[in-house]
PDB file of N, CA and C in Angstrom:
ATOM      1  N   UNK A   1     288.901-101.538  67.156  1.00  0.00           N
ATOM      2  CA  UNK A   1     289.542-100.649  66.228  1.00  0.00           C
ATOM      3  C   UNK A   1     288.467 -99.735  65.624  1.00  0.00           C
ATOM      4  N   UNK A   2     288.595 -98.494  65.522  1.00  0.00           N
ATOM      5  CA  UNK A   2     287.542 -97.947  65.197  1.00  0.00           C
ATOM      6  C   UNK A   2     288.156 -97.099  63.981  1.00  0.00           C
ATOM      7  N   UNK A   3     287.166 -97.138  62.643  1.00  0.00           N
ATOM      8  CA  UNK A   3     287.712 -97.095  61.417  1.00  0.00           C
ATOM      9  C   UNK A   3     287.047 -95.916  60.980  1.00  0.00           C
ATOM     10  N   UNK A   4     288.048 -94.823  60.057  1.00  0.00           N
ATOM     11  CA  UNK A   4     287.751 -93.362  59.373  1.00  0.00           C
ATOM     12  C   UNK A   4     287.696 -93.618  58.035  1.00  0.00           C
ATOM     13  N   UNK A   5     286.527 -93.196  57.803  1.00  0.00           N
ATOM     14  CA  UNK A   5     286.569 -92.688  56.254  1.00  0.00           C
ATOM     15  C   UNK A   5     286.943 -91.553  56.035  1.00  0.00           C
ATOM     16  N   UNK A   6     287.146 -91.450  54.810  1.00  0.00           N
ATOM     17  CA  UNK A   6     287.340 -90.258  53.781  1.00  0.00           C
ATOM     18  C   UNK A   6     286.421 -89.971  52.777  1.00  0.00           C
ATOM     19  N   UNK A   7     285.928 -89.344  52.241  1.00  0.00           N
ATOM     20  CA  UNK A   7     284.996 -89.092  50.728  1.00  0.00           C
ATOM     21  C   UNK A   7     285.447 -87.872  50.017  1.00  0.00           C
ATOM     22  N   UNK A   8     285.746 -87.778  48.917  1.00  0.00           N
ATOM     23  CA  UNK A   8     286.800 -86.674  48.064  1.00  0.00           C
ATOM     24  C   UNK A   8     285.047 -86.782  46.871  1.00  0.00           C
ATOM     25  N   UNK A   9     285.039 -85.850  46.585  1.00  0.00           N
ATOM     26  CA  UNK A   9     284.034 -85.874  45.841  1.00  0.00           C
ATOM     27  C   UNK A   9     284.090 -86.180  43.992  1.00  0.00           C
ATOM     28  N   UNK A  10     283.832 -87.278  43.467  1.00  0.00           N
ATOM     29  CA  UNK A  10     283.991 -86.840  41.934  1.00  0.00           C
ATOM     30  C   UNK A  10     283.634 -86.914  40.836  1.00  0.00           C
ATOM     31  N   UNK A  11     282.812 -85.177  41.361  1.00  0.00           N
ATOM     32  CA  UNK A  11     281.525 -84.814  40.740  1.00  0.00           C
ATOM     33  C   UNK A  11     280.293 -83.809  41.657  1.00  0.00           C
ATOM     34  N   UNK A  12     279.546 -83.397  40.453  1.00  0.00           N
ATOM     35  CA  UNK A  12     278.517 -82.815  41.148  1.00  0.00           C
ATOM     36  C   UNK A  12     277.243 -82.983  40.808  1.00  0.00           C
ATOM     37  N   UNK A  13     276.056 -83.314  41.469  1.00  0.00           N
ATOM     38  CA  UNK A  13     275.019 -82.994  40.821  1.00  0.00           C
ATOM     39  C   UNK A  13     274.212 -81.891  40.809  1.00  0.00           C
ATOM     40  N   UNK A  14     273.785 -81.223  39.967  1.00  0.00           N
ATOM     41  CA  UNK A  14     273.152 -80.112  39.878  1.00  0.00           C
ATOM     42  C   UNK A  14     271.298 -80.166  39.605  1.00  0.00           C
ATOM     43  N   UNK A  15     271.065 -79.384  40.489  1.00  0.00           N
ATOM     44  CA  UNK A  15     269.203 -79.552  40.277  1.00  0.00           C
ATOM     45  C   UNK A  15     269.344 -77.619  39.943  1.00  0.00           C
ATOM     46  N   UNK A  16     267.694 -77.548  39.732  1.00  0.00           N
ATOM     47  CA  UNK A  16     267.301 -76.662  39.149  1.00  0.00           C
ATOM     48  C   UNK A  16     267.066 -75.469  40.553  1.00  0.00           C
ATOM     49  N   UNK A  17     267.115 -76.099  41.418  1.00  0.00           N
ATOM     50  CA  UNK A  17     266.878 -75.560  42.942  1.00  0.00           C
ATOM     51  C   UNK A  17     268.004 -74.627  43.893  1.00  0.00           C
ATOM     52  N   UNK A  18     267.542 -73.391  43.734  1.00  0.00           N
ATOM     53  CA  UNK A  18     268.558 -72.420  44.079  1.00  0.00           C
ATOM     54  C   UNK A  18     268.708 -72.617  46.141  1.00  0.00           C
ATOM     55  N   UNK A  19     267.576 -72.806  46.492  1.00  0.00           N
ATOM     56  CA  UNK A  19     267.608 -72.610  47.929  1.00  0.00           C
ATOM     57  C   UNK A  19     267.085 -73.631  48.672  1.00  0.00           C
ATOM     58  N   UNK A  20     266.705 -74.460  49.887  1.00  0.00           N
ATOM     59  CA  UNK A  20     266.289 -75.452  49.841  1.00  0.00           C
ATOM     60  C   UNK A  20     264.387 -74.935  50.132  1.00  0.00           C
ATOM     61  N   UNK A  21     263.947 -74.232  50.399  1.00  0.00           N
ATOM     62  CA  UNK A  21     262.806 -73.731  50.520  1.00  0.00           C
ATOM     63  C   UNK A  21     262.273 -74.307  49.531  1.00  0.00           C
ATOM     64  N   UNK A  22     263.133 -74.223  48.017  1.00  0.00           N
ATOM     65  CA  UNK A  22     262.463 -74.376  46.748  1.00  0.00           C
ATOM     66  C   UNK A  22     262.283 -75.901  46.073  1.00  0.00           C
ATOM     67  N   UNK A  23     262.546 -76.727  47.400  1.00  0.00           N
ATOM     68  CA  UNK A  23     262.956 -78.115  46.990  1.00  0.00           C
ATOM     69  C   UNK A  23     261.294 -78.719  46.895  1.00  0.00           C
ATOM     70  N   UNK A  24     260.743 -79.375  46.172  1.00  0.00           N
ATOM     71  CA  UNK A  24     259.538 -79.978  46.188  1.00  0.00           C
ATOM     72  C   UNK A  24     259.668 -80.800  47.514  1.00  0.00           C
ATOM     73  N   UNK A  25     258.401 -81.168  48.942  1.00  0.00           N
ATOM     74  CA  UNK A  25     258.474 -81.878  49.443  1.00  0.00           C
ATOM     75  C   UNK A  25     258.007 -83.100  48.949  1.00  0.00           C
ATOM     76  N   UNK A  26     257.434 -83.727  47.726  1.00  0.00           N
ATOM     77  CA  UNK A  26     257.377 -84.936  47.519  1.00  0.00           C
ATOM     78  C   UNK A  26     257.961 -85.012  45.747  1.00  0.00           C
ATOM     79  N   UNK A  27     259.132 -84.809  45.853  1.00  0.00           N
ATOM     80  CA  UNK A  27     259.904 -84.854  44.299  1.00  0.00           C
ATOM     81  C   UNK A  27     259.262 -85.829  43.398  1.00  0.00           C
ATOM     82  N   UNK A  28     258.876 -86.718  43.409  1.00  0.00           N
ATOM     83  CA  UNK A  28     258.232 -87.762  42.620  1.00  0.00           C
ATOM     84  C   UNK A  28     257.401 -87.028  41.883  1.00  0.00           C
ATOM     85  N   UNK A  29     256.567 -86.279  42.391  1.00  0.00           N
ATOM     86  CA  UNK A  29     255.563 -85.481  41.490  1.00  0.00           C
ATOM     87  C   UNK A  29     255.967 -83.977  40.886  1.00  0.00           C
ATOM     88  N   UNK A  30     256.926 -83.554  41.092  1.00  0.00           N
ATOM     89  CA  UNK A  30     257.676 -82.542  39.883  1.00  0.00           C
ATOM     90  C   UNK A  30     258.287 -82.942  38.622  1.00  0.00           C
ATOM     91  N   UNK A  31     258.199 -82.283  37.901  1.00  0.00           N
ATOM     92  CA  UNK A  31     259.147 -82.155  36.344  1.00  0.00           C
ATOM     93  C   UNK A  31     260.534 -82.301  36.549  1.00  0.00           C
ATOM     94  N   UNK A  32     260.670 -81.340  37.366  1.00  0.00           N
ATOM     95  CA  UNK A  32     262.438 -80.614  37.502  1.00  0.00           C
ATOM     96  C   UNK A  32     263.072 -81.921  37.626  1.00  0.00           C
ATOM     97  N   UNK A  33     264.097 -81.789  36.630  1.00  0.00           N
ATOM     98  CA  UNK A  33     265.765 -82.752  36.224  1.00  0.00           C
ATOM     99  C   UNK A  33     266.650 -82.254  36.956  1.00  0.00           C
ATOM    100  N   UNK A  34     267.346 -83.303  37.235  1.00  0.00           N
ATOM    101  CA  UNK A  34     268.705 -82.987  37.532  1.00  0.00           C
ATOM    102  C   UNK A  34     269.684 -83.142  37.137  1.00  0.00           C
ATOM    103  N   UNK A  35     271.255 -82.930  36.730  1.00  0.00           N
ATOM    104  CA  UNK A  35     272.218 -82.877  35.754  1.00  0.00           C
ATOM    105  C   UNK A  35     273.429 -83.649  36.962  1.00  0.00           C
ATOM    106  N   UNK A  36     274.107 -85.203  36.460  1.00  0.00           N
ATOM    107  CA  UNK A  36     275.432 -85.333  37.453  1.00  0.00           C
ATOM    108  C   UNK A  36     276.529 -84.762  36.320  1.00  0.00           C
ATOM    109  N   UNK A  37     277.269 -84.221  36.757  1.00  0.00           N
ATOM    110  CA  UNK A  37     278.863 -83.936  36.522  1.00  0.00           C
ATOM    111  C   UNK A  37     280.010 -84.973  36.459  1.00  0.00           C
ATOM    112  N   UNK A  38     280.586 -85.340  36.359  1.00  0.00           N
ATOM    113  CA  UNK A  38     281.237 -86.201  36.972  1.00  0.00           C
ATOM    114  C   UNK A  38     283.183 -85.149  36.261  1.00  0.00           C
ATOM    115  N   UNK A  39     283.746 -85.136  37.030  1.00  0.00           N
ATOM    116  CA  UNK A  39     284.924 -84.919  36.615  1.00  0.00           C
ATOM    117  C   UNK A  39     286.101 -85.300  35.889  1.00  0.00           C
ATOM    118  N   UNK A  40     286.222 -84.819  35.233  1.00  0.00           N
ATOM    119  CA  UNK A  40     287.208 -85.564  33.609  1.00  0.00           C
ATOM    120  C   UNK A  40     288.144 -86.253  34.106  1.00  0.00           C
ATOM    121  N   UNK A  41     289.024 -86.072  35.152  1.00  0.00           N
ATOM    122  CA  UNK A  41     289.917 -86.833  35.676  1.00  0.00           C
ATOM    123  C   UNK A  41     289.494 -88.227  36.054  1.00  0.00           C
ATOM    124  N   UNK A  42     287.882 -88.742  36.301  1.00  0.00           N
ATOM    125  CA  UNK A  42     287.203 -89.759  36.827  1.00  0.00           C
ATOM    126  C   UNK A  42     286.216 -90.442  35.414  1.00  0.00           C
ATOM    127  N   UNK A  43     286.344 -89.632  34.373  1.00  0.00           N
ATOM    128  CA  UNK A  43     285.429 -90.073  33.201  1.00  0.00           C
ATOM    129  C   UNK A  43     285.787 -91.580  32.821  1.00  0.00           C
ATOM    130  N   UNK A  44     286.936 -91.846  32.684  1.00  0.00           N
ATOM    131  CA  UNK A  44     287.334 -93.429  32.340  1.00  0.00           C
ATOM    132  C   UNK A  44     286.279 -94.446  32.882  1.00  0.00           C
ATOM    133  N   UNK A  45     285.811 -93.736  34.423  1.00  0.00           N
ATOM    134  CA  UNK A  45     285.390 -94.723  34.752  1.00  0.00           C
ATOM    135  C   UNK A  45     283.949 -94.916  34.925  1.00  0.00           C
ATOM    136  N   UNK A  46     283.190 -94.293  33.878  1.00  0.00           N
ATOM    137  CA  UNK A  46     281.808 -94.070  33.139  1.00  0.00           C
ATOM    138  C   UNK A  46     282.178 -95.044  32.057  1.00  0.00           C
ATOM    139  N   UNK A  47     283.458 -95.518  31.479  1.00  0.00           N
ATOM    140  CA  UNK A  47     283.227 -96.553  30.485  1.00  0.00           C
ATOM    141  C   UNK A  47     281.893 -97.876  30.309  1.00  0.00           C
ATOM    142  N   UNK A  48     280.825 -97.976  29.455  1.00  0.00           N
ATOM    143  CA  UNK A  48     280.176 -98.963  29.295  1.00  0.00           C
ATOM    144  C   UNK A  48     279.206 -98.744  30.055  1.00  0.00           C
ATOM    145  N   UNK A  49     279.171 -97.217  30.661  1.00  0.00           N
ATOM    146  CA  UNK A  49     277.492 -97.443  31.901  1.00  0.00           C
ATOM    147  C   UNK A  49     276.353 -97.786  30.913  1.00  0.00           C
ATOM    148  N   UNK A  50     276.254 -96.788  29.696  1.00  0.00           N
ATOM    149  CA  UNK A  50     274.842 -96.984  29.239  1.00  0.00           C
ATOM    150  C   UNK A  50     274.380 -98.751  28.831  1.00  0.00           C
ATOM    151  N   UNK A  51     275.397 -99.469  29.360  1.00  0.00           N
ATOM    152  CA  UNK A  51     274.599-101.219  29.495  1.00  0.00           C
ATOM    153  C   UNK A  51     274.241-101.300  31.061  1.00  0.00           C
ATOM    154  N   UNK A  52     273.999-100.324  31.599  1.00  0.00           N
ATOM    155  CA  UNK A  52     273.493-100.782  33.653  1.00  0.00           C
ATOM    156  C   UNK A  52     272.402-100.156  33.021  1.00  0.00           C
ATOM    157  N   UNK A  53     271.348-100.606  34.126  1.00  0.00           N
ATOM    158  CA  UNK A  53     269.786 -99.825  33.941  1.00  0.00           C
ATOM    159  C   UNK A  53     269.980 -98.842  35.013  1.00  0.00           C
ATOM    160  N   UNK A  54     270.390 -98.848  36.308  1.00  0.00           N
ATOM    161  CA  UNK A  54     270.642 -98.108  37.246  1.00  0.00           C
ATOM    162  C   UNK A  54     272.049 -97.841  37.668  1.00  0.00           C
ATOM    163  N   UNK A  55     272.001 -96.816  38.380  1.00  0.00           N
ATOM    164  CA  UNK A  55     273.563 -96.503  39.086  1.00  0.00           C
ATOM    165  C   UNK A  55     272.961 -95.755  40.883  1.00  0.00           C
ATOM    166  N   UNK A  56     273.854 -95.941  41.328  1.00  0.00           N
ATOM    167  CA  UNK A  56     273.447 -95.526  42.671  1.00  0.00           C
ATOM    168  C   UNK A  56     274.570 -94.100  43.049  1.00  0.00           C
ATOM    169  N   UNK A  57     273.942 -92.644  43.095  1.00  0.00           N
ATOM    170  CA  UNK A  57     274.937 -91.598  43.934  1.00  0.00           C
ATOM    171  C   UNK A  57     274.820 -91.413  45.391  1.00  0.00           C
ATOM    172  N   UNK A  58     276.181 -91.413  45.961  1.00  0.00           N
ATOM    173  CA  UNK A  58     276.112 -91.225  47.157  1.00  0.00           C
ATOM    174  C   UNK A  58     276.770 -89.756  46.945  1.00  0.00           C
ATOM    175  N   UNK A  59     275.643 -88.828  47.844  1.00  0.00           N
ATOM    176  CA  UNK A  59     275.953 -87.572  48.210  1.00  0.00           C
ATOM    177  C   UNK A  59     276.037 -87.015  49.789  1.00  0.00           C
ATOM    178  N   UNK A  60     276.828 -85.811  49.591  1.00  0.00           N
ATOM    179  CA  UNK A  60     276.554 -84.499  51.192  1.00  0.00           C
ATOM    180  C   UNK A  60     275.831 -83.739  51.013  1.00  0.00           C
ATOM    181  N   UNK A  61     275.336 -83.627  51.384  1.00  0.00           N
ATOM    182  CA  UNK A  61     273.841 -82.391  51.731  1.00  0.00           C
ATOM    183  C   UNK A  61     275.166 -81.307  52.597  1.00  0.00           C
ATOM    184  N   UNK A  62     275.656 -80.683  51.558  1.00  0.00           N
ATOM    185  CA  UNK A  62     276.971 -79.813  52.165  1.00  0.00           C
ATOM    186  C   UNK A  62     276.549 -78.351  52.958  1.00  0.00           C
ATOM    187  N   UNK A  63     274.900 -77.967  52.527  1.00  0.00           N
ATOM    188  CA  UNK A  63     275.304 -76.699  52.450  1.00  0.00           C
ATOM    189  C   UNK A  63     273.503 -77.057  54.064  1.00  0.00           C
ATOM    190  N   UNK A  64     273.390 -77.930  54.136  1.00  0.00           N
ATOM    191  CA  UNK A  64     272.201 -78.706  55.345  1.00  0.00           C
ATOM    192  C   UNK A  64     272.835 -77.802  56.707  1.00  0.00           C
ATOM    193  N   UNK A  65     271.608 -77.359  57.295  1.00  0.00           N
ATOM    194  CA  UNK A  65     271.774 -76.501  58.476  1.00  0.00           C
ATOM    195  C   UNK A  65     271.225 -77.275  59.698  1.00  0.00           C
ATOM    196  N   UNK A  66     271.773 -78.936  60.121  1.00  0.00           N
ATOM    197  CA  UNK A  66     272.265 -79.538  61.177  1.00  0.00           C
ATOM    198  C   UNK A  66     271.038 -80.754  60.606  1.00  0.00           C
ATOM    199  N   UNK A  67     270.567 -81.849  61.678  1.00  0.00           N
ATOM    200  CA  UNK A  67     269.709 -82.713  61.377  1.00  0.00           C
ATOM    201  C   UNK A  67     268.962 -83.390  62.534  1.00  0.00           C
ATOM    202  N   UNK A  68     268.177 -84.251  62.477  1.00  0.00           N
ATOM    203  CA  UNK A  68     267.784 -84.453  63.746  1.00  0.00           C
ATOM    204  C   UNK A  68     267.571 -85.851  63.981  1.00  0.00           C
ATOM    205  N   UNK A  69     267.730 -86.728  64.644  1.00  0.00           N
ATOM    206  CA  UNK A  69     268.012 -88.180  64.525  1.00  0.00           C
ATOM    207  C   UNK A  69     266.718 -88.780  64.376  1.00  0.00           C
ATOM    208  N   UNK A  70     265.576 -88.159  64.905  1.00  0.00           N
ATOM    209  CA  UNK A  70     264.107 -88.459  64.813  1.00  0.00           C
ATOM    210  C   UNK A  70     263.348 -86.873  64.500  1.00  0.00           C
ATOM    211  N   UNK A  71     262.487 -87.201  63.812  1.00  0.00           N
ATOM    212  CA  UNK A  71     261.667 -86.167  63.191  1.00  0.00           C
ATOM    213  C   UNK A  71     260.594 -86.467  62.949  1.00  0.00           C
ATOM    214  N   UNK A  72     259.618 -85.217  62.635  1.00  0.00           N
ATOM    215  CA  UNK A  72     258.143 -85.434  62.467  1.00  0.00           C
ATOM    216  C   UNK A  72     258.038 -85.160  61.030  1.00  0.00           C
ATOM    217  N   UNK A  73     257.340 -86.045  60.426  1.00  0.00           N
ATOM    218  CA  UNK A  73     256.869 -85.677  58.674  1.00  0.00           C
ATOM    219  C   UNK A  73     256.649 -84.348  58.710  1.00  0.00           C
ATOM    220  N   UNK A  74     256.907 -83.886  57.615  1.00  0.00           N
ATOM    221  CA  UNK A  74     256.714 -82.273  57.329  1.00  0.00           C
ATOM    222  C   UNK A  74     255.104 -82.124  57.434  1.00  0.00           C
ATOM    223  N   UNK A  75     254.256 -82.692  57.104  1.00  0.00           N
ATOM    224  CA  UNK A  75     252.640 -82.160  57.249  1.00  0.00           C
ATOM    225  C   UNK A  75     251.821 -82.408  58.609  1.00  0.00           C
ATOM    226  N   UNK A  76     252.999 -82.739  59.316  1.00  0.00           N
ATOM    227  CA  UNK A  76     251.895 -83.271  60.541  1.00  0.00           C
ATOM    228  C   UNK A  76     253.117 -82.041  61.800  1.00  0.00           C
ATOM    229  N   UNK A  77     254.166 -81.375  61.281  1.00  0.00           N
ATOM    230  CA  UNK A  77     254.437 -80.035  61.895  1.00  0.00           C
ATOM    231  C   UNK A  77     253.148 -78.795  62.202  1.00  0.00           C
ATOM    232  N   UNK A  78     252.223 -79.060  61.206  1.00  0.00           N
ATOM    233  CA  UNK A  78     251.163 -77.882  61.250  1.00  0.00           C
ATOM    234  C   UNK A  78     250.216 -78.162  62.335  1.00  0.00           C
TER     235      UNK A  78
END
């Protein structure tokens, strides 16, 4: 049996990053924040987070121009 998902999104996260050019390749060492959204229709169910230390987002890289199943680290392209 081979099984379909669905994913409806709800919410967005927003970074400071207009294009992906502008994305830091090792984010750990930038400033730049990022902002989640989450949609009012789905807020109920933010009840009581600030008692988790973590939360986990699963996202789409919606606007990603294809991918490659194996790849070379970005510094060893040069």
């Amino acid at each position: 049996m081979e099984a379909h998902y669905v994913m409806a999104p709800i919410g967005v996260i927003h970074t400071p990053f207009g294009e992906g050019d502008e994305i830091p390749i090792q984010p750990v060492f930038s400033k730049a924040l990022g902002q989640v959204e989450v949609f009012a229709e789905y807020a109920d169910g933010l009840q009581d987070i600030e008692g988790f230390s973590h939360i986990i987002l699963l996202y789409a890289l919606h606007r990603s121009s294809g991918y490659a199943l194996q790849d070379m680290p970005f510094l060893e392209h040069q």
